[in-house]
PDB file of N, CA and C in Angstrom:
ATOM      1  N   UNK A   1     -20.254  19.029   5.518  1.00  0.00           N
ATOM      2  CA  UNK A   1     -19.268  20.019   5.172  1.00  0.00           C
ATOM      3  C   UNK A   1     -18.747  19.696   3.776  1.00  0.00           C
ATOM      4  N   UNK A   2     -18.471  21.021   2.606  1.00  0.00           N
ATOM      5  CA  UNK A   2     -18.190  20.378   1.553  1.00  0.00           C
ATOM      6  C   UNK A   2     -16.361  20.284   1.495  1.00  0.00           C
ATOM      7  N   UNK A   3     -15.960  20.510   2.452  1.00  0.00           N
ATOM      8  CA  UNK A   3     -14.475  20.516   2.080  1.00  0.00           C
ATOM      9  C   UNK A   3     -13.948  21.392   3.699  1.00  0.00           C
ATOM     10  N   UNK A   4     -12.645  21.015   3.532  1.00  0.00           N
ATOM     11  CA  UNK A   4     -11.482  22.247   4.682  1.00  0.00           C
ATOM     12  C   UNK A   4     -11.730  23.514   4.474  1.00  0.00           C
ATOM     13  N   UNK A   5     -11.639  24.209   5.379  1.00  0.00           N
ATOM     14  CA  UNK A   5     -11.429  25.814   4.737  1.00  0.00           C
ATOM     15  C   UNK A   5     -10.271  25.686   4.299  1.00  0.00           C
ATOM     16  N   UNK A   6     -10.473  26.730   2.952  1.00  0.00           N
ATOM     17  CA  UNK A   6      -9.253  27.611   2.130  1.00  0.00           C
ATOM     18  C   UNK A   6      -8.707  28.519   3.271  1.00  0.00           C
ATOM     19  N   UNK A   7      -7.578  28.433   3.217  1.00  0.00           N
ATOM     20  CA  UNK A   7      -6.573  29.740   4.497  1.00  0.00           C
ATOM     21  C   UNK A   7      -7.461  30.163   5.399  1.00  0.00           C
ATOM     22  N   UNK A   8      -8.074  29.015   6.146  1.00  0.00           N
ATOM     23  CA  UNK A   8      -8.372  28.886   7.661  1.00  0.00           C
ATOM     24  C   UNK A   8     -10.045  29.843   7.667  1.00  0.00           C
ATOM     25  N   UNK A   9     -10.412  29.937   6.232  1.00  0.00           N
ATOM     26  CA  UNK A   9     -12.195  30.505   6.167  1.00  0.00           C
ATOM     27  C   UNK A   9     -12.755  29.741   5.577  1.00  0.00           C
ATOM     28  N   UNK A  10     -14.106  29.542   6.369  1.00  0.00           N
ATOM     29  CA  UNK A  10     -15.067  29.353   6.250  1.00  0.00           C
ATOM     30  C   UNK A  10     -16.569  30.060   5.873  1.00  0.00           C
ATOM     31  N   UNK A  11     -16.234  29.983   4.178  1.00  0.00           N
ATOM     32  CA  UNK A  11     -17.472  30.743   3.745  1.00  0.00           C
ATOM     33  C   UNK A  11     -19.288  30.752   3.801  1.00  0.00           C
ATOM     34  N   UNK A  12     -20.345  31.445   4.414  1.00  0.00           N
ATOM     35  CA  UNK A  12     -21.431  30.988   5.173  1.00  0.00           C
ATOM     36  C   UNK A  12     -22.384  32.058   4.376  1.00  0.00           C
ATOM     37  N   UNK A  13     -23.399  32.039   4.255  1.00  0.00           N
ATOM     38  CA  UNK A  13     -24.586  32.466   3.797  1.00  0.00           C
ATOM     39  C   UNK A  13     -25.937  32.068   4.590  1.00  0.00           C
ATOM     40  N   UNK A  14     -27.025  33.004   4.016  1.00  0.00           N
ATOM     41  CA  UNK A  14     -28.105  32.434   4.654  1.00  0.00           C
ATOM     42  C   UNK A  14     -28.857  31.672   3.216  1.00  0.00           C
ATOM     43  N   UNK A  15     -29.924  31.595   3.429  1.00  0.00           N
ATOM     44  CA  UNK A  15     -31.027  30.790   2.155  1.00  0.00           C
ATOM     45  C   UNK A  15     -31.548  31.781   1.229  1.00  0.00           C
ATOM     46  N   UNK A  16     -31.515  33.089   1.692  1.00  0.00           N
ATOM     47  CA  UNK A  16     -31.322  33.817   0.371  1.00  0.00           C
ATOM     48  C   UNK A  16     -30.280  34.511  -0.037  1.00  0.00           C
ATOM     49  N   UNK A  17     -30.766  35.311  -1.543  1.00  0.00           N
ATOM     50  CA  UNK A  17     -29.885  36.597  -2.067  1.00  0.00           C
ATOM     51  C   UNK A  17     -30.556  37.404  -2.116  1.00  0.00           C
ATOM     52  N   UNK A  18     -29.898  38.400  -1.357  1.00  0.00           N
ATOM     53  CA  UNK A  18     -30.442  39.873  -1.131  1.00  0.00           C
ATOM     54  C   UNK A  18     -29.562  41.301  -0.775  1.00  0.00           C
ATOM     55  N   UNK A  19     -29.778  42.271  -2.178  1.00  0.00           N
ATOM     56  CA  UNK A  19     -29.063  43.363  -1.862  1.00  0.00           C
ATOM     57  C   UNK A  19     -29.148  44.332  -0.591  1.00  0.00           C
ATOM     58  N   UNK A  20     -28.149  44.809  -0.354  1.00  0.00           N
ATOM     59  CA  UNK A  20     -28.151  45.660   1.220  1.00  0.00           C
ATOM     60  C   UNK A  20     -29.013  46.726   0.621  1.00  0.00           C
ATOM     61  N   UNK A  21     -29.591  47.129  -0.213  1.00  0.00           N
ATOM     62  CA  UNK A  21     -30.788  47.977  -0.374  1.00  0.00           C
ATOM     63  C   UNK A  21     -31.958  47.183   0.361  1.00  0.00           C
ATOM     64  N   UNK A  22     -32.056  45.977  -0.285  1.00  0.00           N
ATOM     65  CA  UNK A  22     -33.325  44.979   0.304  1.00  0.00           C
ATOM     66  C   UNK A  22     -32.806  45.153   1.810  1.00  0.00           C
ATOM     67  N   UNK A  23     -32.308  44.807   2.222  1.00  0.00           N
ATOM     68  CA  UNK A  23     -31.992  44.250   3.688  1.00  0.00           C
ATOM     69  C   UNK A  23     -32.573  45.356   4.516  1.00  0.00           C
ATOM     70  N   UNK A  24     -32.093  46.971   4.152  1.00  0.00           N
ATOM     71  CA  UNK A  24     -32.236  48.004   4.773  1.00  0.00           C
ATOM     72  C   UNK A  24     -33.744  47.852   4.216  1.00  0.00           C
ATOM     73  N   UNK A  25     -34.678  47.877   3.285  1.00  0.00           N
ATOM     74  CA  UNK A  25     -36.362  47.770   3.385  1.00  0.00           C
ATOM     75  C   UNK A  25     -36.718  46.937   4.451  1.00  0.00           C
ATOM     76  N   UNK A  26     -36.230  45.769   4.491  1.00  0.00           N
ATOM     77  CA  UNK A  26     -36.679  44.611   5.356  1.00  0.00           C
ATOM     78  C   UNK A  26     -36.499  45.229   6.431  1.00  0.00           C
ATOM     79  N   UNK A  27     -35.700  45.729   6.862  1.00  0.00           N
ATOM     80  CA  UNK A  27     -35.116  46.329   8.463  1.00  0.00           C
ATOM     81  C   UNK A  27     -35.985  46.876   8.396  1.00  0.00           C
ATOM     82  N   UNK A  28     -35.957  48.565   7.756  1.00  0.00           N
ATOM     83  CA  UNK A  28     -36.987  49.443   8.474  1.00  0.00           C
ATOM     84  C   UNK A  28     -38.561  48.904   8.770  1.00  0.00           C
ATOM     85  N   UNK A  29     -39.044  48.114   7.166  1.00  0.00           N
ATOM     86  CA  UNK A  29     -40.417  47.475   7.800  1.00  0.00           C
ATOM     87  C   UNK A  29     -40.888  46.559   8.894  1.00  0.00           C
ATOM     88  N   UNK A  30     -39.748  45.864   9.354  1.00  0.00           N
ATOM     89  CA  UNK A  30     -39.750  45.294  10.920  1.00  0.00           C
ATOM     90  C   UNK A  30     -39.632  46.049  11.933  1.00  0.00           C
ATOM     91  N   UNK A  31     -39.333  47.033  11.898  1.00  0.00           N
ATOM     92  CA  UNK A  31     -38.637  48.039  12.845  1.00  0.00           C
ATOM     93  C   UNK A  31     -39.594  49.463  12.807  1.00  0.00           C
ATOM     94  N   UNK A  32     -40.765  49.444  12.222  1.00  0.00           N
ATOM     95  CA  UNK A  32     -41.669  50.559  11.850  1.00  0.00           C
ATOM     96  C   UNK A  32     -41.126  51.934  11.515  1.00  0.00           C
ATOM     97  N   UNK A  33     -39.982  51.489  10.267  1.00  0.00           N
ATOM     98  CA  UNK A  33     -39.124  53.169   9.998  1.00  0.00           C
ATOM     99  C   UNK A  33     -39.913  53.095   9.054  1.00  0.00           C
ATOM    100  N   UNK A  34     -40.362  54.384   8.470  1.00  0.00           N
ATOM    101  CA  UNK A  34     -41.190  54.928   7.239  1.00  0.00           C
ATOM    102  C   UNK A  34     -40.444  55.523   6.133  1.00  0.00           C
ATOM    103  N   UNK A  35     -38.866  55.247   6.712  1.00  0.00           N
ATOM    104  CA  UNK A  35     -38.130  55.787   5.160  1.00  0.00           C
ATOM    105  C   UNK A  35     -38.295  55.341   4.364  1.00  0.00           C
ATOM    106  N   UNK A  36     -37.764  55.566   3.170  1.00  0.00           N
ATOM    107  CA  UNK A  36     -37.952  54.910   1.696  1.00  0.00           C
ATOM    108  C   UNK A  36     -36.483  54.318   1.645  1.00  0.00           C
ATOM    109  N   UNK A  37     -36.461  53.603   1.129  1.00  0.00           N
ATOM    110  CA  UNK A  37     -34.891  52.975   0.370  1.00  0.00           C
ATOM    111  C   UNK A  37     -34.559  52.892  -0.905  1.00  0.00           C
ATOM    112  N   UNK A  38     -33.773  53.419  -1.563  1.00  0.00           N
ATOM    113  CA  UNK A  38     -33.512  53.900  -2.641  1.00  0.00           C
ATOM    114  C   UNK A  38     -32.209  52.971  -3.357  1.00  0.00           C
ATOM    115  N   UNK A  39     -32.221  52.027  -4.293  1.00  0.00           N
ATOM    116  CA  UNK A  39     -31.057  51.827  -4.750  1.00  0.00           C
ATOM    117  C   UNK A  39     -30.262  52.386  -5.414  1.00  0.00           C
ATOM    118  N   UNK A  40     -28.931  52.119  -5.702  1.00  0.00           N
ATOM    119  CA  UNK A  40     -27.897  52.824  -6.633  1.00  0.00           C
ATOM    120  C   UNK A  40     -27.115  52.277  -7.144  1.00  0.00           C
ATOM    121  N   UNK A  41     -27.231  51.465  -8.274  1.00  0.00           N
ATOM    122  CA  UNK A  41     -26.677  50.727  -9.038  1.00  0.00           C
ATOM    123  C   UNK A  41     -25.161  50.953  -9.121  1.00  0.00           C
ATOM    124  N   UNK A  42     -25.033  52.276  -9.081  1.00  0.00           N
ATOM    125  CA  UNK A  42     -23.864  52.831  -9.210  1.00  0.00           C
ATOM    126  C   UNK A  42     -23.185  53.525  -8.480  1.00  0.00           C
ATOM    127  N   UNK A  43     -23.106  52.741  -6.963  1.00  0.00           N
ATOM    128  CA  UNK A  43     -22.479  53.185  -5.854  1.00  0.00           C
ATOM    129  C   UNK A  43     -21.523  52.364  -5.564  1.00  0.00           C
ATOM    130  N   UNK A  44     -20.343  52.993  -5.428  1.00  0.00           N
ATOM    131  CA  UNK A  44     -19.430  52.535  -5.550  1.00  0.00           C
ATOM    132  C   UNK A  44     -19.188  51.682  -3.739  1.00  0.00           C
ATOM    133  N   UNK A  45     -18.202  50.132  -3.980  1.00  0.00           N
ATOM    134  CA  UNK A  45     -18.122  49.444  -2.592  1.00  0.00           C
ATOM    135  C   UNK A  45     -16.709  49.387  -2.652  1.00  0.00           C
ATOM    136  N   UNK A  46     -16.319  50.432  -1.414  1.00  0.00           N
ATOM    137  CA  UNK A  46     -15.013  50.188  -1.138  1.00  0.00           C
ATOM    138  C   UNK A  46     -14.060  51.106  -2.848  1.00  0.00           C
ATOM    139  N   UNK A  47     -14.486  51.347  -3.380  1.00  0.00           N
ATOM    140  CA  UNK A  47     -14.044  52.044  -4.131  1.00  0.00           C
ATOM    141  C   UNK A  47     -14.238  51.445  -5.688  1.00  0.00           C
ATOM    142  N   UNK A  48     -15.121  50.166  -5.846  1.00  0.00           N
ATOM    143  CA  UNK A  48     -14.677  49.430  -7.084  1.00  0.00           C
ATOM    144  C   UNK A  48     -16.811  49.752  -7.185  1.00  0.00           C
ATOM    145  N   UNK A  49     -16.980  49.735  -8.398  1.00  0.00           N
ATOM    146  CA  UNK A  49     -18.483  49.699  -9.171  1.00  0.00           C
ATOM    147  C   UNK A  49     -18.435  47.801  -8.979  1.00  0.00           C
ATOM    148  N   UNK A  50     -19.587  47.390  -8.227  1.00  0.00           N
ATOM    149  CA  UNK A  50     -19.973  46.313  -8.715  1.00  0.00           C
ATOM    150  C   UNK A  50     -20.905  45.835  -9.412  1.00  0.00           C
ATOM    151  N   UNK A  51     -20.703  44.641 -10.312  1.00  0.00           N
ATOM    152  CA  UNK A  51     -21.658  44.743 -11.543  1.00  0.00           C
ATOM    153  C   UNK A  51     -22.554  43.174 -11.326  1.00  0.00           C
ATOM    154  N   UNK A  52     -22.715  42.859 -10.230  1.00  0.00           N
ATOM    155  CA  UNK A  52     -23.917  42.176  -9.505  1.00  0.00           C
ATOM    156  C   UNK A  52     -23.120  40.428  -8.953  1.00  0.00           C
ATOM    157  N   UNK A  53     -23.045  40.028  -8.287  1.00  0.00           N
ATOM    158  CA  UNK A  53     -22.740  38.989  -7.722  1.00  0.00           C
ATOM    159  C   UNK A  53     -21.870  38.207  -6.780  1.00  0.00           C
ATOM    160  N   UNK A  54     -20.634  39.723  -6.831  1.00  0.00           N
ATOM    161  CA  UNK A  54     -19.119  39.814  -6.236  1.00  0.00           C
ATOM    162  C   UNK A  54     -19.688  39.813  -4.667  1.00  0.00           C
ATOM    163  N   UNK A  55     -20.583  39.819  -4.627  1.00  0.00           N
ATOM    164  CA  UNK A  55     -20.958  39.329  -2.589  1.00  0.00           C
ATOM    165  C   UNK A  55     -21.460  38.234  -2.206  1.00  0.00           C
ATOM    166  N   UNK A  56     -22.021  37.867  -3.281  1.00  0.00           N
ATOM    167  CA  UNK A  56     -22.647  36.434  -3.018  1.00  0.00           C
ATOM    168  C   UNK A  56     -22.003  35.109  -2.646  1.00  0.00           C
ATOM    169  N   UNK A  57     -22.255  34.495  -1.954  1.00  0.00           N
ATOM    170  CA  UNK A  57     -21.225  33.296  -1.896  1.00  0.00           C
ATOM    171  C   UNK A  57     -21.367  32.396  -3.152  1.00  0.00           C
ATOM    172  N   UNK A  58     -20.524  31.264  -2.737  1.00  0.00           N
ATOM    173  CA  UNK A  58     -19.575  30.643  -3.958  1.00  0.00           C
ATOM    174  C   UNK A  58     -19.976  29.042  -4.007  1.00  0.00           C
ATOM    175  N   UNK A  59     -20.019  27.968  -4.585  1.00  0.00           N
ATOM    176  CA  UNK A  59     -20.251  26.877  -4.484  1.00  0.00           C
ATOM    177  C   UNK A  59     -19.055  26.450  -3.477  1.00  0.00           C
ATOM    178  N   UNK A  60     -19.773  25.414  -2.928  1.00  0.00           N
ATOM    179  CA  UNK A  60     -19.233  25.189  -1.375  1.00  0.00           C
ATOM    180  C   UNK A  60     -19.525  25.639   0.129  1.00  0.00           C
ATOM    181  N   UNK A  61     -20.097  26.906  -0.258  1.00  0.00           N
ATOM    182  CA  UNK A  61     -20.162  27.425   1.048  1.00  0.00           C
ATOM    183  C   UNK A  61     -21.335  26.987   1.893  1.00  0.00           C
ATOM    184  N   UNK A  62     -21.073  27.266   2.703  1.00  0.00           N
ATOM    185  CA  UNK A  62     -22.529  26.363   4.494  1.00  0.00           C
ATOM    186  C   UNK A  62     -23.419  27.410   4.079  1.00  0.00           C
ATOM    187  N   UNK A  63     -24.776  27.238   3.883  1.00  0.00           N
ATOM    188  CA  UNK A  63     -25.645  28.033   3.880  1.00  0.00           C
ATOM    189  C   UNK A  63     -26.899  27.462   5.329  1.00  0.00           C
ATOM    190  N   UNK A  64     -26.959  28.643   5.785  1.00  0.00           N
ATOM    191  CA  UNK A  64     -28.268  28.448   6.808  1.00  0.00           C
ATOM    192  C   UNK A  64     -29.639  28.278   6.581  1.00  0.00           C
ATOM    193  N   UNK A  65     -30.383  28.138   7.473  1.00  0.00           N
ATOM    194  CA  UNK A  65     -31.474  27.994   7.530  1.00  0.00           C
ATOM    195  C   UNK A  65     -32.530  28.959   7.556  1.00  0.00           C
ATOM    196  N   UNK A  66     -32.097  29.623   8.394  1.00  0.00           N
ATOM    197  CA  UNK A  66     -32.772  30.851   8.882  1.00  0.00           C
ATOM    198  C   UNK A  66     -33.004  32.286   8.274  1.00  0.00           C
ATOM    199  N   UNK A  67     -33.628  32.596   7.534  1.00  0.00           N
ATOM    200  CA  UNK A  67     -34.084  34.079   6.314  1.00  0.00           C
ATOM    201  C   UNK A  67     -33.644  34.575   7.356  1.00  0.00           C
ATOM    202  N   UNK A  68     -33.401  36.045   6.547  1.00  0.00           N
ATOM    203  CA  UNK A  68     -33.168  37.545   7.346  1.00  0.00           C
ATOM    204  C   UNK A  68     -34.377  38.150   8.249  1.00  0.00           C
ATOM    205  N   UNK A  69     -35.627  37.911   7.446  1.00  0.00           N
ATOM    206  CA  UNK A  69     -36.467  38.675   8.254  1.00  0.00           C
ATOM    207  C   UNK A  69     -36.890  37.533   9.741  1.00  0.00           C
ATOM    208  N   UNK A  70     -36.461  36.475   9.856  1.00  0.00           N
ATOM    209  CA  UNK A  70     -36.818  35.488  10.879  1.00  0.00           C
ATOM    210  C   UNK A  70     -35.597  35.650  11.856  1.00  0.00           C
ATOM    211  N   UNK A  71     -34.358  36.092  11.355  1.00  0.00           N
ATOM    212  CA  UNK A  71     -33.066  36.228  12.414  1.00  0.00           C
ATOM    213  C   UNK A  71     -33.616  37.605  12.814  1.00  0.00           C
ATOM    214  N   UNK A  72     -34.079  38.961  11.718  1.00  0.00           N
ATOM    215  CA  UNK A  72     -34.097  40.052  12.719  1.00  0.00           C
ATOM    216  C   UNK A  72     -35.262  40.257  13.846  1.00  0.00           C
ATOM    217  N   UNK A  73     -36.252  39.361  13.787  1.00  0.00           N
ATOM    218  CA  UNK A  73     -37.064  38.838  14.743  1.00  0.00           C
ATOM    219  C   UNK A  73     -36.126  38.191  15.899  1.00  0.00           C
ATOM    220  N   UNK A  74     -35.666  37.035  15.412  1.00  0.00           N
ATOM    221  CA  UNK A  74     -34.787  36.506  16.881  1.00  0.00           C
ATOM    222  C   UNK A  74     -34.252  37.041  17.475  1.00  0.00           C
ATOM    223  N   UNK A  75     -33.101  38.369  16.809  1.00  0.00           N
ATOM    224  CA  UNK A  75     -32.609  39.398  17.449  1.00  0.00           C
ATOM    225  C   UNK A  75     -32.984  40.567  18.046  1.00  0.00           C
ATOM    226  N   UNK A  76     -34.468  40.436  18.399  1.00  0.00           N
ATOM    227  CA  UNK A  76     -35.111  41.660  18.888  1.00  0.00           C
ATOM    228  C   UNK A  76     -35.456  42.829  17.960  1.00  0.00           C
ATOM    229  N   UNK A  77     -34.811  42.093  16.776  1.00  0.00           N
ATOM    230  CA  UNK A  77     -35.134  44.130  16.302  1.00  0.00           C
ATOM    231  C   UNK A  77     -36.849  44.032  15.368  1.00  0.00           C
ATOM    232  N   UNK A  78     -37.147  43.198  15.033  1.00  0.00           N
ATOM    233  CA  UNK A  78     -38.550  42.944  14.202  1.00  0.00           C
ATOM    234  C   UNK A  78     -39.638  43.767  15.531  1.00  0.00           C
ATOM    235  N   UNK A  79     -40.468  44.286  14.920  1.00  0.00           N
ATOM    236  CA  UNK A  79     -41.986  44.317  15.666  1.00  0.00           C
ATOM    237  C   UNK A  79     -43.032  43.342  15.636  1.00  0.00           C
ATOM    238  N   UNK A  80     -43.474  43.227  17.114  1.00  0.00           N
ATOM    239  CA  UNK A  80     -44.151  42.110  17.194  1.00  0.00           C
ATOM    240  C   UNK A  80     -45.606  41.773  16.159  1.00  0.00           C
ATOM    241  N   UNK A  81     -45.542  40.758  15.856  1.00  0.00           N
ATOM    242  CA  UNK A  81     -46.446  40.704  14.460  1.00  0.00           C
ATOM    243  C   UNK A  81     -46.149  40.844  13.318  1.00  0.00           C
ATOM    244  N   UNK A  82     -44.779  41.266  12.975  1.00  0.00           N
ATOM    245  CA  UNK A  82     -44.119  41.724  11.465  1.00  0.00           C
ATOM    246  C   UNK A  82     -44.125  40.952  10.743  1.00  0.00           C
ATOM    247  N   UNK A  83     -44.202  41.181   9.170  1.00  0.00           N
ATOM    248  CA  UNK A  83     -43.405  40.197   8.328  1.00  0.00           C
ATOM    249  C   UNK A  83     -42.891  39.109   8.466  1.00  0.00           C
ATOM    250  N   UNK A  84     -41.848  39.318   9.441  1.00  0.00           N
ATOM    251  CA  UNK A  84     -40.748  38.404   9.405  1.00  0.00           C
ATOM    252  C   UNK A  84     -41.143  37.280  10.609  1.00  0.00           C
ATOM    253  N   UNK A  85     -42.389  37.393  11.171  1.00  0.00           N
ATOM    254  CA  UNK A  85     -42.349  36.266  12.454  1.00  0.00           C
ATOM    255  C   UNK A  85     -43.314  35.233  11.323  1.00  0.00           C
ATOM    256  N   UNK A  86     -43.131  34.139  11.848  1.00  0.00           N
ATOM    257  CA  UNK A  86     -43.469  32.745  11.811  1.00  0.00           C
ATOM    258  C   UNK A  86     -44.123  31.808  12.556  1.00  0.00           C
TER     259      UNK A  86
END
């Protein structure tokens, strides 16, 4: 552990960085959706333009082990044989 939590949080990540554009590709191609995913640089979160990094965690934080496409396998949602199995 690198320290106490700050006001009782504990900040956590996985082993990568990846925009919720990526995440939603990764999903549907585990999940056999044929949409397309489209980014938008300029979509606004919560009302503020972000200009790349304001989600990412921070030095200090617990990072996991486990990629996205290997948890959405564990969680049932991957198709068997996908990408994401190991």
């Amino acid at each position: 552990m690198a320290g106490a939590p700050v006001g009782g949080r504990v900040e956590v990540g996985g082993p990568e960085t990846l925009g919720v554009d990526e995440w939603a590709r990764r999903l549907f191609a585990l999940t056999g959706d044929d949409r397309t995913v489209v980014g938008d640089p300029q979509t606004r979160f919560f009302g503020t333009t972000l200009s790349g990094g304001e989600l990412t965690i921070s030095d200090g934080a617990r990072i996991g082990a486990m990629d996205f496409d290997t948890w959405l396998v564990t969680e049932g949602l991957g198709v068997s044989g996908g990408p994401g199995e190991r």
